[in-house]
C-alpha atoms as a PDB file:
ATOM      1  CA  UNK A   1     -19.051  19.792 -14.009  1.00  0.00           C
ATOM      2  CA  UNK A   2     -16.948  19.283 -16.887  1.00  0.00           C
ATOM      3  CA  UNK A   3     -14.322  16.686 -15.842  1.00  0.00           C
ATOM      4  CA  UNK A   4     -12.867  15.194 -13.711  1.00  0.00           C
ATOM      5  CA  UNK A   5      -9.453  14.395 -12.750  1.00  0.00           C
ATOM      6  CA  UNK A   6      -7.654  11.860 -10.281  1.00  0.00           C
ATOM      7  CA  UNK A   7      -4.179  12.763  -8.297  1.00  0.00           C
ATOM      8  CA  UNK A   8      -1.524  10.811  -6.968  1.00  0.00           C
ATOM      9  CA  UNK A   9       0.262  12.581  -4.467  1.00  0.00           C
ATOM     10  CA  UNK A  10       3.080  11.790  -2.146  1.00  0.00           C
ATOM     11  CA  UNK A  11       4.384  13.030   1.222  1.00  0.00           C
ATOM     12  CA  UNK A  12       8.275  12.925   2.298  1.00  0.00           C
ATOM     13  CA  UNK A  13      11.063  14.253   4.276  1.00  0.00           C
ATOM     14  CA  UNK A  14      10.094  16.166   6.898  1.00  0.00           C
ATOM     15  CA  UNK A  15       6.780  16.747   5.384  1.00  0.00           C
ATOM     16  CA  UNK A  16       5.198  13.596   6.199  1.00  0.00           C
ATOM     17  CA  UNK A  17       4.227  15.197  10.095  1.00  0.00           C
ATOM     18  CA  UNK A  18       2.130  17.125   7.495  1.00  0.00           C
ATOM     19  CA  UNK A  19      -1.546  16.971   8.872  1.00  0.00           C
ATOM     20  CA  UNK A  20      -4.363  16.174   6.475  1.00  0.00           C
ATOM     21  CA  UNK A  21      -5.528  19.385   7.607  1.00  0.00           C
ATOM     22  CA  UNK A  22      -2.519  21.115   6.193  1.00  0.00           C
ATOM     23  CA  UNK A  23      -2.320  19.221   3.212  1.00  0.00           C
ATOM     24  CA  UNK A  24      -5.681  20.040   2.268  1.00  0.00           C
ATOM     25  CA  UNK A  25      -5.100  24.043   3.195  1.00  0.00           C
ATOM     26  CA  UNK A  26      -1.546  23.355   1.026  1.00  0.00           C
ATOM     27  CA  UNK A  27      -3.431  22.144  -1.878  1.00  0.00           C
ATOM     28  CA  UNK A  28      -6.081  24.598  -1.906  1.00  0.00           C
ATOM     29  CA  UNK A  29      -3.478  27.326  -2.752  1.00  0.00           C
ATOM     30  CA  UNK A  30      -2.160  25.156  -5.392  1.00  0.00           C
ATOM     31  CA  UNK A  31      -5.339  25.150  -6.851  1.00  0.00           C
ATOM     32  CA  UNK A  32      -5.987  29.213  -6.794  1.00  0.00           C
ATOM     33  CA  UNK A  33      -1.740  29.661  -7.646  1.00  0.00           C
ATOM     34  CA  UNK A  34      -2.263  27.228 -10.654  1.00  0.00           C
ATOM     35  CA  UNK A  35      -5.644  28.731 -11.899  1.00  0.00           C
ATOM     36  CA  UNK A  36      -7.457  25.323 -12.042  1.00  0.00           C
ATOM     37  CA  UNK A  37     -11.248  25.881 -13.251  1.00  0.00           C
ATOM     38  CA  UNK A  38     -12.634  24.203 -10.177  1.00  0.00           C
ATOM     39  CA  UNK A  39     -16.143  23.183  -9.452  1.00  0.00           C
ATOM     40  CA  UNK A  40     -17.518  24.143  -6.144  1.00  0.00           C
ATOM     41  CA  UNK A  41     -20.038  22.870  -3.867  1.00  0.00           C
ATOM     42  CA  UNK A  42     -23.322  24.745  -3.899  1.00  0.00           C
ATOM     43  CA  UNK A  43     -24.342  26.534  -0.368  1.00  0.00           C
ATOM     44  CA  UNK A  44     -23.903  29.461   1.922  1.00  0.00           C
ATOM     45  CA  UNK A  45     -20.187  28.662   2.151  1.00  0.00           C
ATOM     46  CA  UNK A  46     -18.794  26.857  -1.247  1.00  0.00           C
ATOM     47  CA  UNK A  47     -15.665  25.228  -1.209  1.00  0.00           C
ATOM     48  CA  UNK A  48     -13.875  23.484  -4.140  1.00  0.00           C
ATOM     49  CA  UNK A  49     -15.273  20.104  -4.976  1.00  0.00           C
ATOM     50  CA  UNK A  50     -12.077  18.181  -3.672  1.00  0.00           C
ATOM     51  CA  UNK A  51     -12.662  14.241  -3.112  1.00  0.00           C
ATOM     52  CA  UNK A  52     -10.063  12.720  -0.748  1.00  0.00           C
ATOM     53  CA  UNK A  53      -9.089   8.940  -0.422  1.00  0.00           C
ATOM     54  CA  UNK A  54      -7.475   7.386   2.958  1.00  0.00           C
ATOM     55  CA  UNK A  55      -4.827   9.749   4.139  1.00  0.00           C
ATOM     56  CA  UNK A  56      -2.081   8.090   5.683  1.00  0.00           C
ATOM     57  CA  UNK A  57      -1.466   9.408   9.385  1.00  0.00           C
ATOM     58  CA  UNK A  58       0.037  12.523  10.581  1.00  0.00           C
ATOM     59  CA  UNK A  59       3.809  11.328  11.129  1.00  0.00           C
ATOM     60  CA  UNK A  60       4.212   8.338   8.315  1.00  0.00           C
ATOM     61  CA  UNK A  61       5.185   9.099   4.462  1.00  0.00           C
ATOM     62  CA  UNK A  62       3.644   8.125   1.592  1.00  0.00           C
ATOM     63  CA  UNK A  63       4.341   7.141  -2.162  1.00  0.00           C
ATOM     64  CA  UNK A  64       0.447   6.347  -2.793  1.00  0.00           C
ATOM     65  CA  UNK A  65      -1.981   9.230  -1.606  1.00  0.00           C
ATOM     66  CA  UNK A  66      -5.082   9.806  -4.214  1.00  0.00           C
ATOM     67  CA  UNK A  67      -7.904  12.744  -4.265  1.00  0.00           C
ATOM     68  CA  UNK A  68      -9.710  13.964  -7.314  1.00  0.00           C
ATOM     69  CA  UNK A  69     -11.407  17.200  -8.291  1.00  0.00           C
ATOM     70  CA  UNK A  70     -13.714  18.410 -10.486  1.00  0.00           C
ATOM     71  CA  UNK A  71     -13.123  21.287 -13.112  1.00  0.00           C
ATOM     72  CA  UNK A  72     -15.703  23.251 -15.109  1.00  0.00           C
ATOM     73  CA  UNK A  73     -13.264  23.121 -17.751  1.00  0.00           C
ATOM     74  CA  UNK A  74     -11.739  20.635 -19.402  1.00  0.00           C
ATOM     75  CA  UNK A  75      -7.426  20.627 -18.423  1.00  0.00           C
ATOM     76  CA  UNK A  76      -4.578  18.411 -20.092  1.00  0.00           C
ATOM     77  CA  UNK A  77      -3.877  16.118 -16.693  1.00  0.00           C
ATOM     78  CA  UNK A  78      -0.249  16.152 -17.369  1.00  0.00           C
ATOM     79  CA  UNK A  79      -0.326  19.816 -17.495  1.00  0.00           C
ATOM     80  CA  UNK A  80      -2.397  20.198 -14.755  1.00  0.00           C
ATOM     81  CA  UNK A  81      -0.282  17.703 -12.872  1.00  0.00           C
ATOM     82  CA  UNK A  82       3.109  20.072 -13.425  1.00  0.00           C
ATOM     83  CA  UNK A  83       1.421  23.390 -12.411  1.00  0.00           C
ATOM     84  CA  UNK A  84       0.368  21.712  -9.557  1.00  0.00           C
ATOM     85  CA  UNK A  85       3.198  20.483  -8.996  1.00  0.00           C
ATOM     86  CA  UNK A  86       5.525  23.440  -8.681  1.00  0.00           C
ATOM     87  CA  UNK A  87       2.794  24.750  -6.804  1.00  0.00           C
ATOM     88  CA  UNK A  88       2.951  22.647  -3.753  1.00  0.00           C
ATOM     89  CA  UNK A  89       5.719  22.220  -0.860  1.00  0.00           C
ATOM     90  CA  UNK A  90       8.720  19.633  -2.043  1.00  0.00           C
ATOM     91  CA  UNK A  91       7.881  16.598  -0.288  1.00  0.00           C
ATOM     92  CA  UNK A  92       4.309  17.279  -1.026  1.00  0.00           C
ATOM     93  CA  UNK A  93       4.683  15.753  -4.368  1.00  0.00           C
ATOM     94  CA  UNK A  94       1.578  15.577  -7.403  1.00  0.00           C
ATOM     95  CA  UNK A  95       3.426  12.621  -9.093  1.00  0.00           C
ATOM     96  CA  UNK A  96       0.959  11.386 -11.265  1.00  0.00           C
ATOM     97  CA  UNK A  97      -2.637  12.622 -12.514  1.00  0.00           C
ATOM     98  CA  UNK A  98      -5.572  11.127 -14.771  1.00  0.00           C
ATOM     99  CA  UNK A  99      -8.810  11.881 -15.931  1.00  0.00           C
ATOM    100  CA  UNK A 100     -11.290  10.253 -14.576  1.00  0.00           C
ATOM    101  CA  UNK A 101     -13.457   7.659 -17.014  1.00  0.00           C
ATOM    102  CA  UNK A 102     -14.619   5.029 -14.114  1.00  0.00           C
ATOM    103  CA  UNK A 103     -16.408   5.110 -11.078  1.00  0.00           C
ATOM    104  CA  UNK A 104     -15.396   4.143  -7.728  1.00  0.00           C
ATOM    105  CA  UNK A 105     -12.016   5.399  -7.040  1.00  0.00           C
ATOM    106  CA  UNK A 106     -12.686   4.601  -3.071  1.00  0.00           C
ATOM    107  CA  UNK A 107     -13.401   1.159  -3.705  1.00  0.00           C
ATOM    108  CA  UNK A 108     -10.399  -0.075  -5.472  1.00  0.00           C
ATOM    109  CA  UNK A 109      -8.156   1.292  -2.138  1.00  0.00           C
ATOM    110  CA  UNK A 110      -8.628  -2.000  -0.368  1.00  0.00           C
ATOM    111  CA  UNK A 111      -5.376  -2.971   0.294  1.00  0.00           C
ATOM    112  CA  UNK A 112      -2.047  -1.293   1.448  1.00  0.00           C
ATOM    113  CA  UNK A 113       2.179  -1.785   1.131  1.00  0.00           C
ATOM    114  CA  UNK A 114       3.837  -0.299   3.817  1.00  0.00           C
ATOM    115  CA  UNK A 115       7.521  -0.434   4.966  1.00  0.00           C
ATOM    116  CA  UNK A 116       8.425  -0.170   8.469  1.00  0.00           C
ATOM    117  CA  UNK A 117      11.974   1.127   9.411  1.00  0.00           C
ATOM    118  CA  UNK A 118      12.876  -0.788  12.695  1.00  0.00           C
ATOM    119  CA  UNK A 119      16.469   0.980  13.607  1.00  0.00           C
ATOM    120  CA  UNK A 120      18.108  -0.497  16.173  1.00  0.00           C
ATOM    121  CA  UNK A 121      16.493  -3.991  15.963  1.00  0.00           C
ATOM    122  CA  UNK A 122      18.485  -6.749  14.168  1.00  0.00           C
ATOM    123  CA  UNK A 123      17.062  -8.312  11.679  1.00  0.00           C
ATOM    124  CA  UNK A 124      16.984 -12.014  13.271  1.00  0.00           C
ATOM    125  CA  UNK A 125      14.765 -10.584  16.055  1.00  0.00           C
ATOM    126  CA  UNK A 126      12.668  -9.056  13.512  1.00  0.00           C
ATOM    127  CA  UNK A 127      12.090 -12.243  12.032  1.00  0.00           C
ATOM    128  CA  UNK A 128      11.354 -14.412  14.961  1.00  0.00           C
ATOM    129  CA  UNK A 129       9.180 -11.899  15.774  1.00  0.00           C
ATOM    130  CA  UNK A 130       7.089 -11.833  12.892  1.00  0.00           C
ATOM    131  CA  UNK A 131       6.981 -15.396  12.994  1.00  0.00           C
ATOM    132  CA  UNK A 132       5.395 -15.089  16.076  1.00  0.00           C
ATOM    133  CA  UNK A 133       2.944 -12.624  14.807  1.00  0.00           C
ATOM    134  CA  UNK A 134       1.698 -14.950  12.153  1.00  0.00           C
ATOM    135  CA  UNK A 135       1.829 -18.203  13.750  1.00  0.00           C
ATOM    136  CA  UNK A 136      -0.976 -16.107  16.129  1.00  0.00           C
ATOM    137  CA  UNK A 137      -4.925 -16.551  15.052  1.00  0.00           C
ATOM    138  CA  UNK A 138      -5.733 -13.288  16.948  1.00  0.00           C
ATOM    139  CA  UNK A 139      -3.309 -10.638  17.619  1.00  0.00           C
ATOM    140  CA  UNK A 140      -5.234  -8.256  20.133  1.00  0.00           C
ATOM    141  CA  UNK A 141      -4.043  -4.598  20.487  1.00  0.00           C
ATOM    142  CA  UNK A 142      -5.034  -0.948  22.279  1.00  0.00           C
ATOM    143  CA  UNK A 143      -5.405   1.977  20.863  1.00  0.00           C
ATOM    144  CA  UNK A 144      -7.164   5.329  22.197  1.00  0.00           C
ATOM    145  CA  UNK A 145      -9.644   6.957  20.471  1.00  0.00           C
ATOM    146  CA  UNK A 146     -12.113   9.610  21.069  1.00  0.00           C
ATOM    147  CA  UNK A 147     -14.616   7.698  22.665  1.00  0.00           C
ATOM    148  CA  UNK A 148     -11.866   6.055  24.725  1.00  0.00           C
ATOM    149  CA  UNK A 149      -9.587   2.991  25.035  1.00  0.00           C
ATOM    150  CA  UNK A 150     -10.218   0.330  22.282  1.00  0.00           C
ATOM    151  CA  UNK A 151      -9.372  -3.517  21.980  1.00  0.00           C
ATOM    152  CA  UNK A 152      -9.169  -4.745  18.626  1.00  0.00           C
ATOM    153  CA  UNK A 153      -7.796  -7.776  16.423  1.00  0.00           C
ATOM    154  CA  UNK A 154      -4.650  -6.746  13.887  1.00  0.00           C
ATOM    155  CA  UNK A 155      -4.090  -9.848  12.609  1.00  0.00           C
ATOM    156  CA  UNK A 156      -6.959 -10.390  10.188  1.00  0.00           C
ATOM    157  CA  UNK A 157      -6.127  -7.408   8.401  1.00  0.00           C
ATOM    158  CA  UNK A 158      -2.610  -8.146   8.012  1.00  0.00           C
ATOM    159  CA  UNK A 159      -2.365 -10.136   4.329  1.00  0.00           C
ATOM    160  CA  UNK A 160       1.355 -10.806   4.460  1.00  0.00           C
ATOM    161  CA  UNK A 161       4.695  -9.394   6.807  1.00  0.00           C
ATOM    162  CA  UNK A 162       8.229 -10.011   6.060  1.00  0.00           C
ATOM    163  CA  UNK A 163      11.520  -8.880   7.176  1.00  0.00           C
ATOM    164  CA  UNK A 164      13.113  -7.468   3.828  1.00  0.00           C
ATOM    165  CA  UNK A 165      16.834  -9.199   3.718  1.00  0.00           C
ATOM    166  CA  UNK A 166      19.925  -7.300   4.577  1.00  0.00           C
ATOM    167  CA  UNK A 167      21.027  -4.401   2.293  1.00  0.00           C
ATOM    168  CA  UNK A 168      24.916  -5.322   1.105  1.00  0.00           C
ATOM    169  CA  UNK A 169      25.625  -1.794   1.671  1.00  0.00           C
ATOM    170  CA  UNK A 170      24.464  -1.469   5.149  1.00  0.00           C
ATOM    171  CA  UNK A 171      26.986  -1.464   7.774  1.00  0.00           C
ATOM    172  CA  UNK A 172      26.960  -4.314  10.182  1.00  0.00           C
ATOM    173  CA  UNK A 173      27.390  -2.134  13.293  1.00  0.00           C
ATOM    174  CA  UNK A 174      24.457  -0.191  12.730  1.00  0.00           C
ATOM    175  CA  UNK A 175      21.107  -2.486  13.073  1.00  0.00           C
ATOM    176  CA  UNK A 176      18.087  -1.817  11.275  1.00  0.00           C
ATOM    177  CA  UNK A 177      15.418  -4.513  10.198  1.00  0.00           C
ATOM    178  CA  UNK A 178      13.167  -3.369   7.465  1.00  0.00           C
ATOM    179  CA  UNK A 179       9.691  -5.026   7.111  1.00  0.00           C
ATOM    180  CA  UNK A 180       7.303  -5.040   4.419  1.00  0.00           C
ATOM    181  CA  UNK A 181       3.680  -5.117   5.714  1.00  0.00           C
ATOM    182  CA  UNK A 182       0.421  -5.808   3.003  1.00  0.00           C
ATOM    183  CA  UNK A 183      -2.811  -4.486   4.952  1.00  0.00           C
ATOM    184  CA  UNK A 184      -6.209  -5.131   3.913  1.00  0.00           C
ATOM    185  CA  UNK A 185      -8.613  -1.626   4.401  1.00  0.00           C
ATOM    186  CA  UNK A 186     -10.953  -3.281   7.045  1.00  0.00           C
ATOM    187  CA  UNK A 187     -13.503  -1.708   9.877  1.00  0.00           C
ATOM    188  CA  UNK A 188     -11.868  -0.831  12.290  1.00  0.00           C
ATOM    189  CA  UNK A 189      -8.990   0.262  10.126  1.00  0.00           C
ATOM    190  CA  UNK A 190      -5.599  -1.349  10.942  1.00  0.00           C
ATOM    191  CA  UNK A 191      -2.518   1.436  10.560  1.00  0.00           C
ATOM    192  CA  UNK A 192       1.247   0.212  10.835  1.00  0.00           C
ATOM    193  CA  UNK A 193       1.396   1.593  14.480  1.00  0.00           C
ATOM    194  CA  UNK A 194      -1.054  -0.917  15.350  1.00  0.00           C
ATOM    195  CA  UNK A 195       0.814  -3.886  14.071  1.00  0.00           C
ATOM    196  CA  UNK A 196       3.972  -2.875  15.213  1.00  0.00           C
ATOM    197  CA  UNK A 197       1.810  -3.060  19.041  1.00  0.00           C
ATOM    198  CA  UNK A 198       1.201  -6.482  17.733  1.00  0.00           C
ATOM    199  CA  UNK A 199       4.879  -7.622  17.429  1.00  0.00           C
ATOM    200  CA  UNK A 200       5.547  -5.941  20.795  1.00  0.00           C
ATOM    201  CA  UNK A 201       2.455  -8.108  22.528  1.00  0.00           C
ATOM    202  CA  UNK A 202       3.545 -11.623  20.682  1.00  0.00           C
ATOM    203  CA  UNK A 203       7.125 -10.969  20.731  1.00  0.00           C
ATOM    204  CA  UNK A 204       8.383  -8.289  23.179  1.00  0.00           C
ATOM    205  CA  UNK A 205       9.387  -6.484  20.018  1.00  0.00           C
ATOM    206  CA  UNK A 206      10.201  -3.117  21.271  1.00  0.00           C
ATOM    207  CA  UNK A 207      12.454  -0.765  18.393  1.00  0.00           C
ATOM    208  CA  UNK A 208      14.655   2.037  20.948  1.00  0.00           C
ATOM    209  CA  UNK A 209      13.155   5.037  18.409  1.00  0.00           C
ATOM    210  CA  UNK A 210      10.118   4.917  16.488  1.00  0.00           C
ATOM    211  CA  UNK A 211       9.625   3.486  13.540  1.00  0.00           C
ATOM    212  CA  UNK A 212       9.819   5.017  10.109  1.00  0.00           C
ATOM    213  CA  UNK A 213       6.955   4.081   8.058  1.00  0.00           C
ATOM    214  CA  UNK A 214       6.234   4.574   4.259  1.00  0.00           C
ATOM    215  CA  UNK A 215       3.295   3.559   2.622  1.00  0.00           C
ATOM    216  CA  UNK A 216       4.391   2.376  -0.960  1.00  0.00           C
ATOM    217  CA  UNK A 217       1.532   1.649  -2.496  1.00  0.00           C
ATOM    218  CA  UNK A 218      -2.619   1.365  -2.087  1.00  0.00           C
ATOM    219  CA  UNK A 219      -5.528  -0.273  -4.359  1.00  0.00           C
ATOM    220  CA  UNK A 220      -7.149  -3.102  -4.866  1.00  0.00           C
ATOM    221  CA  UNK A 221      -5.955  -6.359  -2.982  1.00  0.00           C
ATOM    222  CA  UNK A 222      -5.447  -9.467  -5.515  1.00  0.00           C
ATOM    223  CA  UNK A 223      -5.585 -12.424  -3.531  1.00  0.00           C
ATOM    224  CA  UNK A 224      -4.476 -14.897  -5.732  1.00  0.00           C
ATOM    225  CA  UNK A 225      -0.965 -12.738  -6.400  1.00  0.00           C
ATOM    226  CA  UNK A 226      -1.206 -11.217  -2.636  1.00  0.00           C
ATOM    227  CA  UNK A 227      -0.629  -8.098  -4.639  1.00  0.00           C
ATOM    228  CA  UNK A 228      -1.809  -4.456  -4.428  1.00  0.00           C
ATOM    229  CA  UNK A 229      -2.522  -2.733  -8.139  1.00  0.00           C
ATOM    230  CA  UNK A 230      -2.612   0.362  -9.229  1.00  0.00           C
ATOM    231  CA  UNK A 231      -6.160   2.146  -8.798  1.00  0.00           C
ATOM    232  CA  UNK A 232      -5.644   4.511 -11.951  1.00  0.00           C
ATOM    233  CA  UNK A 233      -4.955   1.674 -14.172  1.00  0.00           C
ATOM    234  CA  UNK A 234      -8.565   1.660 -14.814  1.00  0.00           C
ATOM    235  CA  UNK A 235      -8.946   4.982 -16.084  1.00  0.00           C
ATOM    236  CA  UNK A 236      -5.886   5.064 -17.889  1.00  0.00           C
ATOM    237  CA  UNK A 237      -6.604   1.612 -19.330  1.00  0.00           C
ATOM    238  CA  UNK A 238     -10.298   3.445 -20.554  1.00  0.00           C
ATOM    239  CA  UNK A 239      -8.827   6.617 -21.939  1.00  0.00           C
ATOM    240  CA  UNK A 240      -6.640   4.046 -24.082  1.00  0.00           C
ATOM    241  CA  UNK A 241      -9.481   2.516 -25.521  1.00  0.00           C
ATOM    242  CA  UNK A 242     -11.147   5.753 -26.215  1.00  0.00           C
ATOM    243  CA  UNK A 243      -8.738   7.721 -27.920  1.00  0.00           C
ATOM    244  CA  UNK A 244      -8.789   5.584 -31.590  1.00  0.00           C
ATOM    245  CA  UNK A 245     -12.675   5.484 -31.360  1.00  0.00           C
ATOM    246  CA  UNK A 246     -12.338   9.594 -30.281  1.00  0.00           C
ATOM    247  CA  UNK A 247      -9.784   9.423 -34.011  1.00  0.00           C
ATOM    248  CA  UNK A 248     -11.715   7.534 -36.066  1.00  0.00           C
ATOM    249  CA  UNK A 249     -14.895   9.660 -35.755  1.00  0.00           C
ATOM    250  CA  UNK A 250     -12.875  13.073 -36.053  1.00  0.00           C
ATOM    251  CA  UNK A 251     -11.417  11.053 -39.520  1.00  0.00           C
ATOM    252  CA  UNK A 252     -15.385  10.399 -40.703  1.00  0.00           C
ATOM    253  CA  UNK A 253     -16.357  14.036 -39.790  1.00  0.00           C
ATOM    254  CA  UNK A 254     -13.443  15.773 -41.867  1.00  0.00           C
ATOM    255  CA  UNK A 255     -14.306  17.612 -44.705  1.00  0.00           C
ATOM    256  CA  UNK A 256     -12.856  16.932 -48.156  1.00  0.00           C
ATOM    257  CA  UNK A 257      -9.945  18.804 -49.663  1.00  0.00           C
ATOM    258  CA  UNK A 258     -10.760  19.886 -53.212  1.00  0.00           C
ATOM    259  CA  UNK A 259     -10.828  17.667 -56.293  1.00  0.00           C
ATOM    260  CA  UNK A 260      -7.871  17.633 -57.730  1.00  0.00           C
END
């Protein structure tokens, strides 16, 4: 393995019922369309070596989706990051790419933004019902999963929740509260969906269509700020440093021009 790279990648319109299923079949053209030198895994049946990070569920969109992959050849990322690019579906968007200099890409997506589209709620109810939801110690929801019906807490995941204030431009005969929801990655993982069962058990909080929900952003949780960071800053903050040091010694190992 020669390097390796790390992906942003987002999923709108009409493409965020995308599966992760059929983003990863999606992606694995890309790869073969754009020529990447991928590494593969060794085995009767080798596959490229593609890492993936947290997918958001089927059905909600996403600014902040990561993966990396690992190339037996060394690629420009911003290159790599426009044939990609124009390789994939629109809505299924490689918006930013780095190469990879730190470990540990998993652990720094601890934390994520998420906005929740409530049409048809007004935003007063919104608020008193997230009021509700915070005032709460324990907010206990249901969800089904394969091994059947599960009870679980919401509210110790959920760092902050706010009703965003009313757009100037929105018209006032057509309701829609907009919340902005920080969740903390915990076991079992709390999704939007699950908090938005929270607001209906605390509050009766029941929107007449379902919600649209965008994840805006995912890394590491700073509790001090209640803020979630970038998780490529890292690398991009070590390539930085390494590019003079990379200068200086290509400088030192340049042969001298001819006496004059």
């Amino acid at each position: 393995m020669a390097q390796r790279i790390r992906l942003r990648y987002t999923k709108r319109g009409r493409l965020r019922f995308t599966s992760h299923r059929d983003f990863q079949r999606a992606f694995e053209r890309a790869l073969r369309r754009a020529e990447v030198p991928m590494a593969y895994s060794a085995g009767f049946t080798p596959h490229p070596r593609v890492s993936y990070a947290n997918a958001a569920p089927t059905g909600t969109g996403s600014e902040a989706e990561y993966l990396e992959i690992a190339l037996t050849e060394h690629r420009d990322p911003a290159k790599l990051r426009e044939l990609l690019d124009e390789s994939m579906p629109v809505g299924l968007d490689i918006v930013d790419a780095v190469e990879a200099r730190t470990s540990g890409l998993a652990d720094r997506l601890t934390a994520s933004v998420w906005e929740l589209r409530l049409d048809g709620v007004d935003t007063a109810e919104a608020a008193g019902a997230v009021e509700a939801y915070l005032a709460a110690d324990t907010v206990e929801v249901q969800r089904r999963t394969k091994n059947g019906m599960r009870t679980f807490d919401t509210r110790g995941a959920v760092a902050s929740l706010e009703v965003l204030p009313v757009q100037a431009d929105r018209p006032l005969d057509n309701a829609c509260a907009i919340l902005r929801l920080v969740v903390r990655h915990l076991t079992p993982a709390v999704r939007p969906d699950d908090v938005l069962s929270g607001l209906r058990a605390v509050a009766d909080l029941a929107p007449p269509v379902p919600a649209a929900v965008t994840r805006l952003a995912q890394g590491l949780f700073d509790e001090e700020s209640g803020t979630v960071t970038d998780p490529l800053a890292p690398d991009r903050e070590a390539d930085t440093a390494a590019t003079p040091k990379a200068a200086v010694t290509a400088d030192a190992k340049a042969p001298e021009g001819p006496a004059a």
